[in-house]
Protein backbone atom coordinates (compact mmCIF):
# COMPACT_ATOMS: atom_id res chain seq x y z
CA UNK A 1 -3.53 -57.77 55.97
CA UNK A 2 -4.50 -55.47 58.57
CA UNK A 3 -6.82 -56.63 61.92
CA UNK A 4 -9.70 -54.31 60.90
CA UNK A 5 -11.35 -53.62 57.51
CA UNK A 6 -11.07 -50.83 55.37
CA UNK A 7 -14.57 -51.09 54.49
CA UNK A 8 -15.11 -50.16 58.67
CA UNK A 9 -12.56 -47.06 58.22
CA UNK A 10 -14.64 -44.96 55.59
CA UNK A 11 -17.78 -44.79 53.56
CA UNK A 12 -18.00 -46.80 50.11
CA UNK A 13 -16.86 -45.57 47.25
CA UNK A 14 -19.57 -45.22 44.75
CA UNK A 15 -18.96 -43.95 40.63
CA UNK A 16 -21.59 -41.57 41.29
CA UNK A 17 -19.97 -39.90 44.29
CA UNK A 18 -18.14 -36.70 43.80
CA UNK A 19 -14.53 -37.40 42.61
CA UNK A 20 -12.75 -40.31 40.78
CA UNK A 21 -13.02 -43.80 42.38
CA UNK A 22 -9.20 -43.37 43.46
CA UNK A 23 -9.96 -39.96 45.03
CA UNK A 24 -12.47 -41.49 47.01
CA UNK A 25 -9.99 -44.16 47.96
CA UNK A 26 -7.20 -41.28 48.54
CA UNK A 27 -9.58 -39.13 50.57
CA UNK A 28 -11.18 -42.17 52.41
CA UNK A 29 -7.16 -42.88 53.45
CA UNK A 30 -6.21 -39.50 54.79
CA UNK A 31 -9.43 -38.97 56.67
CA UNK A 32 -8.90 -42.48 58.79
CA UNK A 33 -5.07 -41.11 59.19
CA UNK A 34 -5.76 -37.59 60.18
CA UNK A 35 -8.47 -39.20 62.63
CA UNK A 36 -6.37 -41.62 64.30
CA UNK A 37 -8.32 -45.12 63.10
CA UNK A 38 -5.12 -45.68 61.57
CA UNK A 39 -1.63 -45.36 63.41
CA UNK A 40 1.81 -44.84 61.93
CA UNK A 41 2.98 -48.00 61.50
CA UNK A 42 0.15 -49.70 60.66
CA UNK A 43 -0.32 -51.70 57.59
CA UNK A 44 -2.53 -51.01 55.19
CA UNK A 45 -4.45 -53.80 52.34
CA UNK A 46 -2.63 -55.08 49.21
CA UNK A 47 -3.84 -53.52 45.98
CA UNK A 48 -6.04 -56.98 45.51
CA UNK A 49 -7.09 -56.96 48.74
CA UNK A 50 -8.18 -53.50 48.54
CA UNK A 51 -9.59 -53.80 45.19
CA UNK A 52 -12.09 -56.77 46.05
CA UNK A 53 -13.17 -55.29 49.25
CA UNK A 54 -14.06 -51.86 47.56
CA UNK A 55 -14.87 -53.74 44.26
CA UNK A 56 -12.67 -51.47 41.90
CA UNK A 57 -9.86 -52.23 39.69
CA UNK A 58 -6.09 -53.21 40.91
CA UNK A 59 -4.96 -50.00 38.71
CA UNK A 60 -7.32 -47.63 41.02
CA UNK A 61 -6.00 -48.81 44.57
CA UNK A 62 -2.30 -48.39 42.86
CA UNK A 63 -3.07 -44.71 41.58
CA UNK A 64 -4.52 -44.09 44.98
CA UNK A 65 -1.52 -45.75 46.91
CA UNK A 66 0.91 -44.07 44.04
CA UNK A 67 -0.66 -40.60 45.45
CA UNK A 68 -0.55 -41.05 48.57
CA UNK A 69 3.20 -41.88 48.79
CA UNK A 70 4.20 -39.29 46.75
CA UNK A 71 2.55 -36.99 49.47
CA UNK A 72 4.61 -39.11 52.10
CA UNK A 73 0.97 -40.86 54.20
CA UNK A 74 2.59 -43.61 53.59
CA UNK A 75 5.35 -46.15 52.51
CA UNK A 76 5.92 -49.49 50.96
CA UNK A 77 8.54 -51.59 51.38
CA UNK A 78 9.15 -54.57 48.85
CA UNK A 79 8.16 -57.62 50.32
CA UNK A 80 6.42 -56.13 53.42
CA UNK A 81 3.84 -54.21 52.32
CA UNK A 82 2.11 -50.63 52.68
CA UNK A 83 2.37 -49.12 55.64
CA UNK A 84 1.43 -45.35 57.50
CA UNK A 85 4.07 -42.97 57.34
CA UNK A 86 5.48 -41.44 60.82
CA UNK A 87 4.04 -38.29 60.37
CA UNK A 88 1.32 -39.54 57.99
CA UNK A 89 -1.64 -37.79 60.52
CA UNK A 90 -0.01 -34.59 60.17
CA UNK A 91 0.63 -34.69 56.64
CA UNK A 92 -2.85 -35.40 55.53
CA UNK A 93 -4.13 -32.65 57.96
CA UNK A 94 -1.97 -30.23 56.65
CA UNK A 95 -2.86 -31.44 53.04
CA UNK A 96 -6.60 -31.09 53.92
CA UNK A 97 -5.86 -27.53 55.16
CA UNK A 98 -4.21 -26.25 52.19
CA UNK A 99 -7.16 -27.66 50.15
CA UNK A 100 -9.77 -25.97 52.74
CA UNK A 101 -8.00 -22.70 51.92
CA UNK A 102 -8.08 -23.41 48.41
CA UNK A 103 -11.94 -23.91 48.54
CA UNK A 104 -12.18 -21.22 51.15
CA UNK A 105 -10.48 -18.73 48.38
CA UNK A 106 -13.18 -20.01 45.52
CA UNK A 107 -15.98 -19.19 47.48
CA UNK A 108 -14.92 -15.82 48.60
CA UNK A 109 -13.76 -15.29 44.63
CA UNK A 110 -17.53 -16.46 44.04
CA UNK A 111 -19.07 -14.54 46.83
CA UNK A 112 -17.31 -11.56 45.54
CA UNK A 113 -18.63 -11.68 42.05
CA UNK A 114 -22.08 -12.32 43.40
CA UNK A 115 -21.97 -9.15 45.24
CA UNK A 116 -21.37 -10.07 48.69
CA UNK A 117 -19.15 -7.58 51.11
CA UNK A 118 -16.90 -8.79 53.52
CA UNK A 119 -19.40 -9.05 55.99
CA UNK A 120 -21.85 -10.78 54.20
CA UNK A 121 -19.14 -13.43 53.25
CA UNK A 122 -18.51 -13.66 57.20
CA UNK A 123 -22.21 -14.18 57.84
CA UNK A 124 -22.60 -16.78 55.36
CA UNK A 125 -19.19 -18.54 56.23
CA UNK A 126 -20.58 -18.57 59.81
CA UNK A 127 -24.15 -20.14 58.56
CA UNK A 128 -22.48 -22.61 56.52
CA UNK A 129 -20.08 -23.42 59.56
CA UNK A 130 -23.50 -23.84 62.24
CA UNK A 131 -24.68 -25.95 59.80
CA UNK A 132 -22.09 -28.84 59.97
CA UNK A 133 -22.80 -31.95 62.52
């Protein structure tokens, strides 16, 4: 088990919070990645461990570790574990980026229909950027 807790590495995962419990756990992942609280290398919980920290199901940490791998954040090897990927950090910025643009894209599609010009769009982007802590 790793030194730290995941509970310490992101915020709970609630059934009322936007997304499925194991996109919570999936986001919650990449975010502690991409900002360094977890190194390549570094072992992550077992899907019980997880699971009774974040008091969900065994079969949600394993979809969210299942993900995860298949996007290459990280690894398992039998016997040893779950571990982050070597390149893991970049990965799950460059995942986050591509689903940025993918947001940024709706809300220009949106904007657009609303009425909004170019411009306006910019203006709004801009607002909506000042806004963030």
């Amino acid at each position: 088990m790793p030194s730290k807790s995941i509970k310490l590495l992101f915020p709970p995962i609630s059934p009322a919070a936007d997304g499925t419990l194991y996109e919570q756990i999936v986001s919650g992942v990449k975010r502690a990645i991409g900002d360094g609280k977890m190194k390549p290398g570094e072992a992550l919980p077992s899907f019980r461990q997880l699971a009774e920290e974040m008091l969900v199901s065994v079969i949600t940490v394993k979809r969210a570790y299942d993900e995860l791998e298949r996007e290459g954040i990280i690894f398992r090897r039998q016997g040893l574990g779950t571990f982050v990927a070597e390149g893991g950090g970049d990965r799950s910025r460059e995942l986050k980026i591509e689903h940025a643009r993918t947001l940024l894209k709706t809300a220009a599609r949106e904007a657009a229909e609303a009425g909004l010009k170019p411009p306006d769009v910019r203006r709004l982007f801009l607002e909506t950027l000042n806004e963030q802590p």
